[in-house]
Structure formats: C-alpha cells, structure tokens
Protein backbone atom coordinates (compact mmCIF):
# COMPACT_ATOMS: atom_id res chain seq x y z
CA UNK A 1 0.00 0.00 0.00
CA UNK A 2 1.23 3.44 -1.34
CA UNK A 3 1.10 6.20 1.53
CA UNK A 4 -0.18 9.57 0.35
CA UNK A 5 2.52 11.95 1.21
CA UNK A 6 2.21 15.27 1.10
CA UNK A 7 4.39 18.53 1.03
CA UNK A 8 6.06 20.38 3.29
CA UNK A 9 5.79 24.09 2.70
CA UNK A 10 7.95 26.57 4.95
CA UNK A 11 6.93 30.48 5.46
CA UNK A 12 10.52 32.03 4.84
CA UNK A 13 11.04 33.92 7.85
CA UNK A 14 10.20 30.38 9.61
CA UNK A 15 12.91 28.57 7.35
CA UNK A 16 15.40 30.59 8.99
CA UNK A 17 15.49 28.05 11.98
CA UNK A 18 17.27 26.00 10.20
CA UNK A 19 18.88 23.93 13.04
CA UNK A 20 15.15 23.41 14.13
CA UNK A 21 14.26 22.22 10.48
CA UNK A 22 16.42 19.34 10.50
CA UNK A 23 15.77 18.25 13.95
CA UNK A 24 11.71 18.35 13.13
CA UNK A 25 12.27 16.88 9.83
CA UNK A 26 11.11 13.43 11.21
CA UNK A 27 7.66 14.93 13.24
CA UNK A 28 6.70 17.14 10.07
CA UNK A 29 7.00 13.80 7.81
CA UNK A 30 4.92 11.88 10.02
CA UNK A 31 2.45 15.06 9.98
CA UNK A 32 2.45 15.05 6.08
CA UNK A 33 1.37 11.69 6.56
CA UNK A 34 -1.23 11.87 8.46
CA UNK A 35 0.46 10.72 11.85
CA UNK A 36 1.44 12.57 14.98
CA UNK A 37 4.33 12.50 16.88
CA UNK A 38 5.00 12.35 20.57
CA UNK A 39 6.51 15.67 19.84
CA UNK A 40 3.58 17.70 18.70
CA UNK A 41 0.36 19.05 20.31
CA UNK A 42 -2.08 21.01 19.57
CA UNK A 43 -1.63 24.84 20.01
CA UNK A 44 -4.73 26.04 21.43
CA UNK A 45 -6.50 29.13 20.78
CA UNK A 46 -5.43 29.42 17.08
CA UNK A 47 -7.50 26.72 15.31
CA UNK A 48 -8.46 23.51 14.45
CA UNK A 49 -4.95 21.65 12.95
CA UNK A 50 -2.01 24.32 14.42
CA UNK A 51 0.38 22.09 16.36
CA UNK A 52 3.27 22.55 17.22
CA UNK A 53 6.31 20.34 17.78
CA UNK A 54 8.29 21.33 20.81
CA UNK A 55 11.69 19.99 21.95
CA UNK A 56 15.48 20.30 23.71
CA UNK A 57 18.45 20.24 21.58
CA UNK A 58 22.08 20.96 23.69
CA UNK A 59 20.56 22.52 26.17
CA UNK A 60 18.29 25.03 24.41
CA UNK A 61 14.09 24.86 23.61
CA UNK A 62 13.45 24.66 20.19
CA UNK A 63 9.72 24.93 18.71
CA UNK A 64 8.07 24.87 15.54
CA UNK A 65 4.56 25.75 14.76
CA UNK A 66 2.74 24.27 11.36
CA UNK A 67 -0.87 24.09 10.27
CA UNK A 68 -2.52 20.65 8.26
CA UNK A 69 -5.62 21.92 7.62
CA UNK A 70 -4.70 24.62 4.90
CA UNK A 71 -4.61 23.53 1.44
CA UNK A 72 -2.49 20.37 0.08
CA UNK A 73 0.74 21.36 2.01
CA UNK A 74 1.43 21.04 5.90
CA UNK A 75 2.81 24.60 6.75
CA UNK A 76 5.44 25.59 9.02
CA UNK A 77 4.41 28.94 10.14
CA UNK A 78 6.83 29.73 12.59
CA UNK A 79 10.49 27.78 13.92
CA UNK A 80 12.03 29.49 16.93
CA UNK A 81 14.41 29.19 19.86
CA UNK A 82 12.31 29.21 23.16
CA UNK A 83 14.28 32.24 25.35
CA UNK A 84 11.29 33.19 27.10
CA UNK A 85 11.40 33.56 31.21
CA UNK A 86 7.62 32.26 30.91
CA UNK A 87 8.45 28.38 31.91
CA UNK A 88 6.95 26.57 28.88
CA UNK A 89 4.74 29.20 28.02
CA UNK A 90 4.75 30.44 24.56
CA UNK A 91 5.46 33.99 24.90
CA UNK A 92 2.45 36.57 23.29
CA UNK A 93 4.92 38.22 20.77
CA UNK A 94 5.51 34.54 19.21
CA UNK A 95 1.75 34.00 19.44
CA UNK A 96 1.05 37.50 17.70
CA UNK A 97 3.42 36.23 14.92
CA UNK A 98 2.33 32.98 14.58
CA UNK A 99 -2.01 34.71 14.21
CA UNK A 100 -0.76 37.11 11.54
CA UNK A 101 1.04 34.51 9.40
CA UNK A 102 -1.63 31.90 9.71
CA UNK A 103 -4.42 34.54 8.47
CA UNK A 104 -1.70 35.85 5.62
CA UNK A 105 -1.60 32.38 4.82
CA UNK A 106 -5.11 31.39 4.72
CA UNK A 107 -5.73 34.35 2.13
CA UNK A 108 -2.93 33.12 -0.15
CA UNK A 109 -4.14 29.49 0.22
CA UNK A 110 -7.79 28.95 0.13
C-alpha cells in the first residue's frame, strides 16, 4: 500500500530556523502523513490543525509551529528558539506572529 505523502511548505522567515528544520524533519513527515508525533500538540487558541512540535536540543528549547488543515501542504508557520522567562509558556509576541502569518496564509491558500 502506497502512503499519500504530502508537502512540506515553509513560510521564509520560519525557514530561517534552520537547526530546528532538521531536527523536526522526522515529526513534520509523520504530519504530512497523516500521523502525529510524541513531539507535537495542539496549540490552542489558534484553530483547528495548528500544532506545534516542541523539543530540547544541547541545552536550548526549540519549537516549531505548522498548520494541516490549509490547502495540500502542511505549513510551518513559525520555527524558533524558546528564550522566554515564561516556563513553557509560549510567549504573546511569538503567538502575535504565529495569528498574523496563519491569516496571511489562509488568504494566499484557500
């Protein structure tokens, strides 16, 4: 049985992660195909299929925020180092960010 595999789109500014991109290359791939990682959950308060994949690398907090639900792509909107003083909390400016490229996104892509 073929799996249905489908592509993984990157916002620009959220491409610039990069270290982040290769360590989430293995979540997003089982998010393109339909799976979910132990490493992602659902980021609440922004919609129905914005998770976001959240993990240590050498000592630092890494996250990266991507949407299934909008068009044929799963799209990273956002890939950041965690510095915030907040404990686990995603801090508001990241949140602000993250709103304001989903809706950009949404009017390029449906």
């Amino acid at each position: 049985m073929t799996r249905r595999t489908r592509p993984v789109s990157w916002i620009k500014a959220a491409l610039k992660a990069a270290e982040a991109q290769s360590i989430c290359l293995t979540a997003l791939t089982i998010a393109v195909e339909g799976g979910k990682t132990d490493l992602a959950k659902p980021l609440h308060g922004l919609g129905a299929g914005v998770s976001e994949i959240a993990l240590s690398f050498r000592g630092a907090a890494f996250r990266v925020v991507y949407a299934v639900q909008l068009g044929a792509a799963v799209w990273v909107v956002h890939a950041f180092q965690k510095k915030s003083t907040q404990g686990i909390k995603t801090s508001q400016r990241d949140i602000e960010l993250i709103k304001d490229r989903l809706q950009r996104l949404k009017e390029i892509v449906q």
